[in-house]
PDB file of N, CA and C in Angstrom:
ATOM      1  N   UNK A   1       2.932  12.865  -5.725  1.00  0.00           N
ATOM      2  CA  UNK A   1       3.125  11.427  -5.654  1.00  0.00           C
ATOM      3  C   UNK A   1       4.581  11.166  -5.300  1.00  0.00           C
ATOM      4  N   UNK A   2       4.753   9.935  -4.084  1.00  0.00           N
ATOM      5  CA  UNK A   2       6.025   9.847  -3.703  1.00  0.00           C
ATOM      6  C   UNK A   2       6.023   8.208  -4.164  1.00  0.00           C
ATOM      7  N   UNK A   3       7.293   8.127  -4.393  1.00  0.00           N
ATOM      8  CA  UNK A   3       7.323   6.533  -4.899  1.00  0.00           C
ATOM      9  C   UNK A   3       8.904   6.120  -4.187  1.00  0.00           C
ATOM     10  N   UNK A   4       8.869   4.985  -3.677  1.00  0.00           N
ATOM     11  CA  UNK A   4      10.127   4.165  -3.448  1.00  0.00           C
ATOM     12  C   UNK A   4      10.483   2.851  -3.817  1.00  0.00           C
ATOM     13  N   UNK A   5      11.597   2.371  -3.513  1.00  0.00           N
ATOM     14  CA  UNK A   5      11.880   0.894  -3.793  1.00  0.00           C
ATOM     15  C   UNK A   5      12.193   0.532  -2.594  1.00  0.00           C
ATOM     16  N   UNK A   6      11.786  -0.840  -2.548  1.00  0.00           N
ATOM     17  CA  UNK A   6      12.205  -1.832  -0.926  1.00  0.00           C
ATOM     18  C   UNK A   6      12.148  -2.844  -1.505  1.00  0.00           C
ATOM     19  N   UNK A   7      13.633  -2.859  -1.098  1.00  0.00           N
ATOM     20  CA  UNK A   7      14.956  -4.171  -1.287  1.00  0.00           C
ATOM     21  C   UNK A   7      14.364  -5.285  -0.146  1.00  0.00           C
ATOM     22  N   UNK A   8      14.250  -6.150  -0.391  1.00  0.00           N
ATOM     23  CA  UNK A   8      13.704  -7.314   0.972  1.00  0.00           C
ATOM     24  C   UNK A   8      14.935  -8.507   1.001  1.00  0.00           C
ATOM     25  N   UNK A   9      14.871  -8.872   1.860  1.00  0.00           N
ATOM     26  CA  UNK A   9      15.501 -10.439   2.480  1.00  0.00           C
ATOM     27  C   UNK A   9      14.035 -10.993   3.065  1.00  0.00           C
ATOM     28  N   UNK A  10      13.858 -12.216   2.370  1.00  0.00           N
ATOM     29  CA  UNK A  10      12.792 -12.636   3.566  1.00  0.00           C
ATOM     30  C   UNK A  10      13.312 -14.198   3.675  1.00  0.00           C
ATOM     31  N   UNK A  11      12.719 -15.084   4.772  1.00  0.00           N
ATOM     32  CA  UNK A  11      12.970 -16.467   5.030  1.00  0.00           C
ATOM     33  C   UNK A  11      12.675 -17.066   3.647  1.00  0.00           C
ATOM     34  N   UNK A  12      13.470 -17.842   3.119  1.00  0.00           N
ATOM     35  CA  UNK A  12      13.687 -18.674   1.676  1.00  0.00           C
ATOM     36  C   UNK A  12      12.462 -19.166   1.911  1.00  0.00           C
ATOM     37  N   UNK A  13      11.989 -20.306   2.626  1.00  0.00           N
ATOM     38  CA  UNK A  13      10.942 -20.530   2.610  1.00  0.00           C
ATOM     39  C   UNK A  13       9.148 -19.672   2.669  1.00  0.00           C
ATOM     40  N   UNK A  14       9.092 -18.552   2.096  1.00  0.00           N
ATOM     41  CA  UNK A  14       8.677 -17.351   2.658  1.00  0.00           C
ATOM     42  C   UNK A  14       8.229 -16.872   2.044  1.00  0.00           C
ATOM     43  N   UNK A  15       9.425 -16.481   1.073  1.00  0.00           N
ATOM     44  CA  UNK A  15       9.215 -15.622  -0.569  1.00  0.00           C
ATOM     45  C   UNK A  15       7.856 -15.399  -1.582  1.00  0.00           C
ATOM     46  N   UNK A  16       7.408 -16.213  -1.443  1.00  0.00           N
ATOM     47  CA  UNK A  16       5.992 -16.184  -2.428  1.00  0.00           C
ATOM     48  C   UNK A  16       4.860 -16.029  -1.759  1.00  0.00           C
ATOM     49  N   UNK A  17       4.426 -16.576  -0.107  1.00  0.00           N
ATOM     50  CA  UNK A  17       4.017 -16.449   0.327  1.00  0.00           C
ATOM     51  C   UNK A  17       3.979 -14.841   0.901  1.00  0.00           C
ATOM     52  N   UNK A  18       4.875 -14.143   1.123  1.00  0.00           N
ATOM     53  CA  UNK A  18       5.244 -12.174   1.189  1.00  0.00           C
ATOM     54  C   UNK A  18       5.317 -12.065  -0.005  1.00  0.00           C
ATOM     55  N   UNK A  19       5.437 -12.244  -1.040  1.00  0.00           N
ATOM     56  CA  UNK A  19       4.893 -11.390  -2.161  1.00  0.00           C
ATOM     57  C   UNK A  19       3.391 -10.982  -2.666  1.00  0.00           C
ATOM     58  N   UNK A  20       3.034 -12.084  -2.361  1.00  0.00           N
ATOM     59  CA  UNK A  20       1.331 -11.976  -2.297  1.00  0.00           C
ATOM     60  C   UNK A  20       0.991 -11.337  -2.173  1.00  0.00           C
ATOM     61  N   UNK A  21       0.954 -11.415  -0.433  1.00  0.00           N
ATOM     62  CA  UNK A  21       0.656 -10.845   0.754  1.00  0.00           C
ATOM     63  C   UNK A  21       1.059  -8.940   0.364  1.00  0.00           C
ATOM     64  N   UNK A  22       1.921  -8.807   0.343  1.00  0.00           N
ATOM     65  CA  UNK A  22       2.718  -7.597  -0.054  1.00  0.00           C
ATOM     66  C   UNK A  22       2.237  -6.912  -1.825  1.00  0.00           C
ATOM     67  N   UNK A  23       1.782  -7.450  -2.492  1.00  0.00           N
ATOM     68  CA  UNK A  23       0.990  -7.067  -3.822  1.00  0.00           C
ATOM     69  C   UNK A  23      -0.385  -6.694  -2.941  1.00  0.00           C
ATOM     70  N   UNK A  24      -0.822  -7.559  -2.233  1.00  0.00           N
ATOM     71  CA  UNK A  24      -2.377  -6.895  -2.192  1.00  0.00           C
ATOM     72  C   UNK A  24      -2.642  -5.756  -1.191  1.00  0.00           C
ATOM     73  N   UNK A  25      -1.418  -5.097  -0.883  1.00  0.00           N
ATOM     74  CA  UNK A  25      -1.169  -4.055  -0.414  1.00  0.00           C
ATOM     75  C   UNK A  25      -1.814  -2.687  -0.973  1.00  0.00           C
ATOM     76  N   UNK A  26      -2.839  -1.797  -0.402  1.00  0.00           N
ATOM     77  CA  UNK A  26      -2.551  -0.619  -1.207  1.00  0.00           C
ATOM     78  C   UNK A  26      -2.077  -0.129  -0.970  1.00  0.00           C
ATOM     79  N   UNK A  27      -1.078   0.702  -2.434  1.00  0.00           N
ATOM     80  CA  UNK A  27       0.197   1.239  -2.165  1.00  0.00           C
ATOM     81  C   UNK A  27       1.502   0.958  -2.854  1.00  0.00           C
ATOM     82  N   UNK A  28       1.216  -0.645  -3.082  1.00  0.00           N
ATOM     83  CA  UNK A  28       2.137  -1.181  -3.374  1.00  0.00           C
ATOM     84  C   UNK A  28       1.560  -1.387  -4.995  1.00  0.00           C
ATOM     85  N   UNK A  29       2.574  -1.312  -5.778  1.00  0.00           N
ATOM     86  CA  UNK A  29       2.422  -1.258  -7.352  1.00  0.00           C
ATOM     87  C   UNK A  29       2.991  -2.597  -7.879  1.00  0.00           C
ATOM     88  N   UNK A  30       4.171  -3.018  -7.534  1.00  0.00           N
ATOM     89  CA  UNK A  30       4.583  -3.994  -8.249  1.00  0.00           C
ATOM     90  C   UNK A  30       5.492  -4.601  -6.769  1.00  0.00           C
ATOM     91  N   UNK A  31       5.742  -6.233  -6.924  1.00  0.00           N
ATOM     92  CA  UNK A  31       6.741  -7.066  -6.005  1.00  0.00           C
ATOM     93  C   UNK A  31       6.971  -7.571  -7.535  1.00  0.00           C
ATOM     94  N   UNK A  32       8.776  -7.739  -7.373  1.00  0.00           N
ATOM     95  CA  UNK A  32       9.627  -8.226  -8.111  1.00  0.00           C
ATOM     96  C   UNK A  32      10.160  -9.755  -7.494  1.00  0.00           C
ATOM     97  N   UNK A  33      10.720 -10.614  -7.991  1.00  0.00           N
ATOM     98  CA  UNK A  33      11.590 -11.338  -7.183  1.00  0.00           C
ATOM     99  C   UNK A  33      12.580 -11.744  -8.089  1.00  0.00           C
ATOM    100  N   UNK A  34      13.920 -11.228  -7.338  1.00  0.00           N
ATOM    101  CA  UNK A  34      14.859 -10.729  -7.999  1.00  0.00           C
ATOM    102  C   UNK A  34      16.020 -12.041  -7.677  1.00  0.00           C
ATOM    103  N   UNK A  35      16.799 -11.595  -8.368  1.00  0.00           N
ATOM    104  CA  UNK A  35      18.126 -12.464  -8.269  1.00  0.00           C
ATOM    105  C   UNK A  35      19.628 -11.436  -7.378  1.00  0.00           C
ATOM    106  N   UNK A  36      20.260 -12.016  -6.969  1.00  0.00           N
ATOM    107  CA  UNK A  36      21.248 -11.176  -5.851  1.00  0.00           C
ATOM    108  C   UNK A  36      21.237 -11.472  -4.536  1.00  0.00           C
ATOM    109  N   UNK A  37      21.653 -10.327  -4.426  1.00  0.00           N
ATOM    110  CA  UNK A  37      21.929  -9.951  -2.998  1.00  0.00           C
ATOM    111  C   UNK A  37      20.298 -10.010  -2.445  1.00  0.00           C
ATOM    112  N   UNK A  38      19.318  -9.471  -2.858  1.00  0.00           N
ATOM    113  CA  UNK A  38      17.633  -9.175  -2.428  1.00  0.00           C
ATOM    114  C   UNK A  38      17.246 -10.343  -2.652  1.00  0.00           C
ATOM    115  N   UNK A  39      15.836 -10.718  -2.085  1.00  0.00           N
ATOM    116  CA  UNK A  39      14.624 -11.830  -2.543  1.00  0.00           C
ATOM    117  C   UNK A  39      13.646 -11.184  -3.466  1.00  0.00           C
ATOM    118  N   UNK A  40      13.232  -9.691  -2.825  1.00  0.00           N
ATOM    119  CA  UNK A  40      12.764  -8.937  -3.296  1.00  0.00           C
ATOM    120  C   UNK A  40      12.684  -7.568  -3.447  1.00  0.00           C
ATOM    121  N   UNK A  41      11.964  -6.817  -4.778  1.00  0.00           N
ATOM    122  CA  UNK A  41      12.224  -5.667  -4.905  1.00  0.00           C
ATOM    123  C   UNK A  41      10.393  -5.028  -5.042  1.00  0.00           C
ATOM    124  N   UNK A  42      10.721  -4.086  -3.961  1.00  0.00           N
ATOM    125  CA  UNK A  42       8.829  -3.415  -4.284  1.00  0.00           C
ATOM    126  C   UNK A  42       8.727  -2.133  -4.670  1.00  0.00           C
ATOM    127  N   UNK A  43       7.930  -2.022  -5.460  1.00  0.00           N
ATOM    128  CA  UNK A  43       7.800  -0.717  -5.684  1.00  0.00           C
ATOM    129  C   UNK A  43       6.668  -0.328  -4.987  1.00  0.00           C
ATOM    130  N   UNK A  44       6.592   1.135  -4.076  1.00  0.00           N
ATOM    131  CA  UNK A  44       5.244   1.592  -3.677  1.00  0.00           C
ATOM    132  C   UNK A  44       4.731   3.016  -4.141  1.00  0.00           C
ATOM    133  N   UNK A  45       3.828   3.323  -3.973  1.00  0.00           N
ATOM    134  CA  UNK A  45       3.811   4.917  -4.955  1.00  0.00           C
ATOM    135  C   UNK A  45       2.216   5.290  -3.545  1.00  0.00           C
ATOM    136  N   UNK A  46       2.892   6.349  -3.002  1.00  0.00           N
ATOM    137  CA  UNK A  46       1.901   7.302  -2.242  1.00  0.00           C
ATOM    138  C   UNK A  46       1.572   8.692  -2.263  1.00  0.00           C
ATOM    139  N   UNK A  47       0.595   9.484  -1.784  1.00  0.00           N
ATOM    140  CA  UNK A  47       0.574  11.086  -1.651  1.00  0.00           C
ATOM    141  C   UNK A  47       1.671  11.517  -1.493  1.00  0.00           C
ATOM    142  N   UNK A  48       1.936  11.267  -0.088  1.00  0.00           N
ATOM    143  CA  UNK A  48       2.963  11.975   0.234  1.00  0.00           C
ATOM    144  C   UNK A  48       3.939  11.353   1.099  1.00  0.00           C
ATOM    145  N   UNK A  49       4.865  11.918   1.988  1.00  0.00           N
ATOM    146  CA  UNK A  49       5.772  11.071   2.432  1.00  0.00           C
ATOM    147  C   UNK A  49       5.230  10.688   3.442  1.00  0.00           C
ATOM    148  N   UNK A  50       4.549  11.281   4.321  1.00  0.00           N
ATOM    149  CA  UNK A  50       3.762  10.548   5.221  1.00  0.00           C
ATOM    150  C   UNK A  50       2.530   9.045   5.104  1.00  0.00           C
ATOM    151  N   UNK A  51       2.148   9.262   3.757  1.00  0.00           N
ATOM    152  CA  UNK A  51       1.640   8.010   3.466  1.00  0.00           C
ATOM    153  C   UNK A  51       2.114   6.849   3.364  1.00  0.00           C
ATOM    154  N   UNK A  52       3.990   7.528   2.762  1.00  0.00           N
ATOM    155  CA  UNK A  52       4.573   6.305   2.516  1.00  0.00           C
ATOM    156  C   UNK A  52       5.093   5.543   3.526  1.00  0.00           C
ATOM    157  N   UNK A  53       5.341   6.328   4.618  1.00  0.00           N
ATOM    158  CA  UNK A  53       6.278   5.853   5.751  1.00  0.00           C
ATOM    159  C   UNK A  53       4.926   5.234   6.756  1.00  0.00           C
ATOM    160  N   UNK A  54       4.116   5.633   6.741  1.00  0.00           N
ATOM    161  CA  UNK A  54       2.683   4.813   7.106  1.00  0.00           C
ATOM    162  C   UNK A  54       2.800   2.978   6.566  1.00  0.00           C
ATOM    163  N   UNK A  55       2.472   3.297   5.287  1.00  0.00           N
ATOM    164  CA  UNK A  55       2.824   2.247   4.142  1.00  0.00           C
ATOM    165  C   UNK A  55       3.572   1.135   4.728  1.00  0.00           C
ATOM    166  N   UNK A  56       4.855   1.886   4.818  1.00  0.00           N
ATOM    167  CA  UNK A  56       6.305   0.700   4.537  1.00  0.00           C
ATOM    168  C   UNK A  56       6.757   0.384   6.082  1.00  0.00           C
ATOM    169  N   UNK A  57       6.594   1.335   7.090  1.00  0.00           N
ATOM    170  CA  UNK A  57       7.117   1.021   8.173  1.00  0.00           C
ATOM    171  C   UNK A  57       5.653   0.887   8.903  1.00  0.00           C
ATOM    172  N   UNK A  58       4.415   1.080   8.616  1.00  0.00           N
ATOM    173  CA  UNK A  58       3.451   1.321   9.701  1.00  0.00           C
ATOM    174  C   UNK A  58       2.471  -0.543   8.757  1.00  0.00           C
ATOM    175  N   UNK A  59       2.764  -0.696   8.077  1.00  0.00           N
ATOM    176  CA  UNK A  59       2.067  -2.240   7.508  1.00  0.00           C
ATOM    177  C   UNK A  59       3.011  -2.856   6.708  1.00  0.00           C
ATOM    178  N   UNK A  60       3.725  -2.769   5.725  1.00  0.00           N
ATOM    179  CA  UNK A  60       4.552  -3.522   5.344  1.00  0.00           C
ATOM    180  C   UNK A  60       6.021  -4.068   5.620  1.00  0.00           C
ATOM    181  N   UNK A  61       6.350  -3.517   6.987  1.00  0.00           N
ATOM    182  CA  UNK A  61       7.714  -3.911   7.440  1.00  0.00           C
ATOM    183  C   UNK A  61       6.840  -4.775   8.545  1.00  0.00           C
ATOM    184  N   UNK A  62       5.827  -4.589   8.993  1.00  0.00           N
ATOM    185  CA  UNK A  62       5.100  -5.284   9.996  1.00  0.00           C
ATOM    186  C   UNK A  62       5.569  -7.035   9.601  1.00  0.00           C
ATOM    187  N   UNK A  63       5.001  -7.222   8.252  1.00  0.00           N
ATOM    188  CA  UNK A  63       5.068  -8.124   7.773  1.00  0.00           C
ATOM    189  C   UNK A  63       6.213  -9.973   8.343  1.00  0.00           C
ATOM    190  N   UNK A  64       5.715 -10.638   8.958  1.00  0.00           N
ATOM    191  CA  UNK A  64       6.636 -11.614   9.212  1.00  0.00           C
ATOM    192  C   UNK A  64       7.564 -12.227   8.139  1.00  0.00           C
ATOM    193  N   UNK A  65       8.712 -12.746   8.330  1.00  0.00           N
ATOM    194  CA  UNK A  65       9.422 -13.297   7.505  1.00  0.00           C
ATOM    195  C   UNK A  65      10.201 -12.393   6.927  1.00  0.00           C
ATOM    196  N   UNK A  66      10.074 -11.131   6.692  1.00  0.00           N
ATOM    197  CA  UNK A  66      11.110 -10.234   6.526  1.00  0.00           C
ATOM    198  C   UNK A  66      12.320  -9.841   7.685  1.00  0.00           C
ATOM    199  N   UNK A  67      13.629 -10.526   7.280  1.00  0.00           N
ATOM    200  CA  UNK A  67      14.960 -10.058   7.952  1.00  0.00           C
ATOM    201  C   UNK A  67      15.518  -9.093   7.668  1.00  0.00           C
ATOM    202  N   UNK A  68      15.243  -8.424   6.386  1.00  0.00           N
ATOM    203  CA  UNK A  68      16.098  -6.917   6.554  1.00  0.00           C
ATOM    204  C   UNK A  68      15.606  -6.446   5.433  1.00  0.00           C
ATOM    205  N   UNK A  69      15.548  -5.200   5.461  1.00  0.00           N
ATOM    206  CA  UNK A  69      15.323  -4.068   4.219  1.00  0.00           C
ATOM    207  C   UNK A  69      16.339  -3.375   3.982  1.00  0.00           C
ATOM    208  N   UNK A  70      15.786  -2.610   2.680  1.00  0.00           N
ATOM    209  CA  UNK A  70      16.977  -1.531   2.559  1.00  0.00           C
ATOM    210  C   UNK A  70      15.726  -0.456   1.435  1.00  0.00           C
ATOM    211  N   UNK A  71      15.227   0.441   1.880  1.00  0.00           N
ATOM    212  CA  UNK A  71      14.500   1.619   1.240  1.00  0.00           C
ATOM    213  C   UNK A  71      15.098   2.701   0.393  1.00  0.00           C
ATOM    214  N   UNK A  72      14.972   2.933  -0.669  1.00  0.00           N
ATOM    215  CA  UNK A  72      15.297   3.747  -2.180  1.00  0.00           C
ATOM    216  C   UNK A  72      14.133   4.507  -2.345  1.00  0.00           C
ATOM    217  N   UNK A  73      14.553   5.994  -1.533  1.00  0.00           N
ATOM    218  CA  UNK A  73      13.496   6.970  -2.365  1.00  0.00           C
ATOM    219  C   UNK A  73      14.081   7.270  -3.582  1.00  0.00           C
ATOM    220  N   UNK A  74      12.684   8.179  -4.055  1.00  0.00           N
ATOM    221  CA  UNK A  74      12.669   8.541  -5.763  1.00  0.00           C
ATOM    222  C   UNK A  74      12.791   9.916  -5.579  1.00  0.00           C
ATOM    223  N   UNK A  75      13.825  10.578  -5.959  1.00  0.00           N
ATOM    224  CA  UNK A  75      13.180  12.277  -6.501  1.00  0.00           C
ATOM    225  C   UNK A  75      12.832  12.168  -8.094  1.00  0.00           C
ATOM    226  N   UNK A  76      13.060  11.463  -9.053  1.00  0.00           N
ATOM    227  CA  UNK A  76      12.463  12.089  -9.848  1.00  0.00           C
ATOM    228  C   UNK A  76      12.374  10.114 -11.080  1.00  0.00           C
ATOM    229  N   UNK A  77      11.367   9.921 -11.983  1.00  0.00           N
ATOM    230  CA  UNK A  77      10.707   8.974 -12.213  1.00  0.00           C
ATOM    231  C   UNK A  77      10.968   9.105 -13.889  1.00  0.00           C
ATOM    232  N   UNK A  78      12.000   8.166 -14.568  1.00  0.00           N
ATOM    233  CA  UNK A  78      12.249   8.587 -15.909  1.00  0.00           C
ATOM    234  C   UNK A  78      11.954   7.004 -16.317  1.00  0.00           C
ATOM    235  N   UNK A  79      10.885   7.065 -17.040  1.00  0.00           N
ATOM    236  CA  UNK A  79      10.176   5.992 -18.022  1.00  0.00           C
ATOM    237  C   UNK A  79       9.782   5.961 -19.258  1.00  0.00           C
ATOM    238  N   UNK A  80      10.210   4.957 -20.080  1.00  0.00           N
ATOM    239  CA  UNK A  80       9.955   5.148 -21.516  1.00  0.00           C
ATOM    240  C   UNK A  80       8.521   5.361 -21.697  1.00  0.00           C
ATOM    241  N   UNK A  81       7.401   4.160 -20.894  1.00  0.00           N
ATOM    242  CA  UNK A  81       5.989   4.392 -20.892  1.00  0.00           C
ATOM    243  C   UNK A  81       5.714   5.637 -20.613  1.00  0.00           C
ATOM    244  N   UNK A  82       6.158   6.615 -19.603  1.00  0.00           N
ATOM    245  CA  UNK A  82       5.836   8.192 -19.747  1.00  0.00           C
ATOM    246  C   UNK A  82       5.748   8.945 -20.836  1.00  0.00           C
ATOM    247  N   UNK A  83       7.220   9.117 -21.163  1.00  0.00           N
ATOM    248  CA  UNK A  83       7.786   9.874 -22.135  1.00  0.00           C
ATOM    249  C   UNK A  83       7.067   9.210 -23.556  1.00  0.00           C
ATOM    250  N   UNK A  84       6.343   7.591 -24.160  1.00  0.00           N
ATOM    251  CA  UNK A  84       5.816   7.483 -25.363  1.00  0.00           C
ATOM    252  C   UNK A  84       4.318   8.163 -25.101  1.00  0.00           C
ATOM    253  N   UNK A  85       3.621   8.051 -23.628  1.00  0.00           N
ATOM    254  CA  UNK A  85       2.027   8.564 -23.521  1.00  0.00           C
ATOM    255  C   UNK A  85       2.329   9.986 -23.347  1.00  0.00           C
ATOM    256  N   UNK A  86       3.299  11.289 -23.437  1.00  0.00           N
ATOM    257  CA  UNK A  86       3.414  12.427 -23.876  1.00  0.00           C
ATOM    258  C   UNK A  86       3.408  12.721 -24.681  1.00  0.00           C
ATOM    259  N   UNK A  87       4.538  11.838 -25.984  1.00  0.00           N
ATOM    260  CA  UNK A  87       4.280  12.249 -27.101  1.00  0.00           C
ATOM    261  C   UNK A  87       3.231  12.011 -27.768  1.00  0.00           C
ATOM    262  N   UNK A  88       2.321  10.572 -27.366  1.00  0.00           N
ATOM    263  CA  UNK A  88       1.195  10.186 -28.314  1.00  0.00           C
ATOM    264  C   UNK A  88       0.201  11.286 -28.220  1.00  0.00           C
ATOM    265  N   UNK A  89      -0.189  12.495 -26.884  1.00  0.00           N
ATOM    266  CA  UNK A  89      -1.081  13.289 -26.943  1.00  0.00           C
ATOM    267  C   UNK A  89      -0.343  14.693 -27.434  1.00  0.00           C
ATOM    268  N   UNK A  90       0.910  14.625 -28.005  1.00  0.00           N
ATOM    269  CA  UNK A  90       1.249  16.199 -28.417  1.00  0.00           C
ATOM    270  C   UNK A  90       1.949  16.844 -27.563  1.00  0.00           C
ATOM    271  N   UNK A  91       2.276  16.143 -26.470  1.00  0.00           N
ATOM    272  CA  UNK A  91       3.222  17.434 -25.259  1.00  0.00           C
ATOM    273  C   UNK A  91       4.738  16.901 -26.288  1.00  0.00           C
ATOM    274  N   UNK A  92       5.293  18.374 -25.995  1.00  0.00           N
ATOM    275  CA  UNK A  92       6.839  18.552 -26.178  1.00  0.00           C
ATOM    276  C   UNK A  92       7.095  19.031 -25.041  1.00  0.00           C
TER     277      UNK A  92
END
């Protein structure tokens, strides 16, 4: 499993209307809408890297109303929800 983040700019008027749109994505796990420099922040989670770059550049950069990205791969995924559903079944 490969997972990234994509930072978005989209047209102000826009924003909710591409988040939607961009949630009912498969692939896509979560749209944030953030405060900053971004409009938005996505998380996507695929096989492999080829799925993802399918994903993000082959349907979701497609997307109108987006002016610029900025893509955050993951090598490695540190979550409290992980680490409490390990201990609840006994892994150390």
């Amino acid at each position: 499993m490969v997972n990234a983040i994509i930072l978005l700019n989209v047209q102000r008027e826009a924003i909710l209307e591409v988040a939607e749109r961009l949630a009912g994505l498969e692939g896509i796990a979560e749209v944030y809408s953030v405060a900053g420099r971004y409009d938005l922040a996505v998380v996507a989670r695929a096989r492999d890297n080829e799925e993802l770059a399918n994903l993000i550049t082959g349907r979701m950069l497609k997307e109108s109303h987006i002016t610029h990205s900025e893509t955050l791969f993951s090598f490695r995924v540190y979550s409290r929800y992980d680490l409490e559903r390990m201990f609840s079944i006994g892994l150390e």
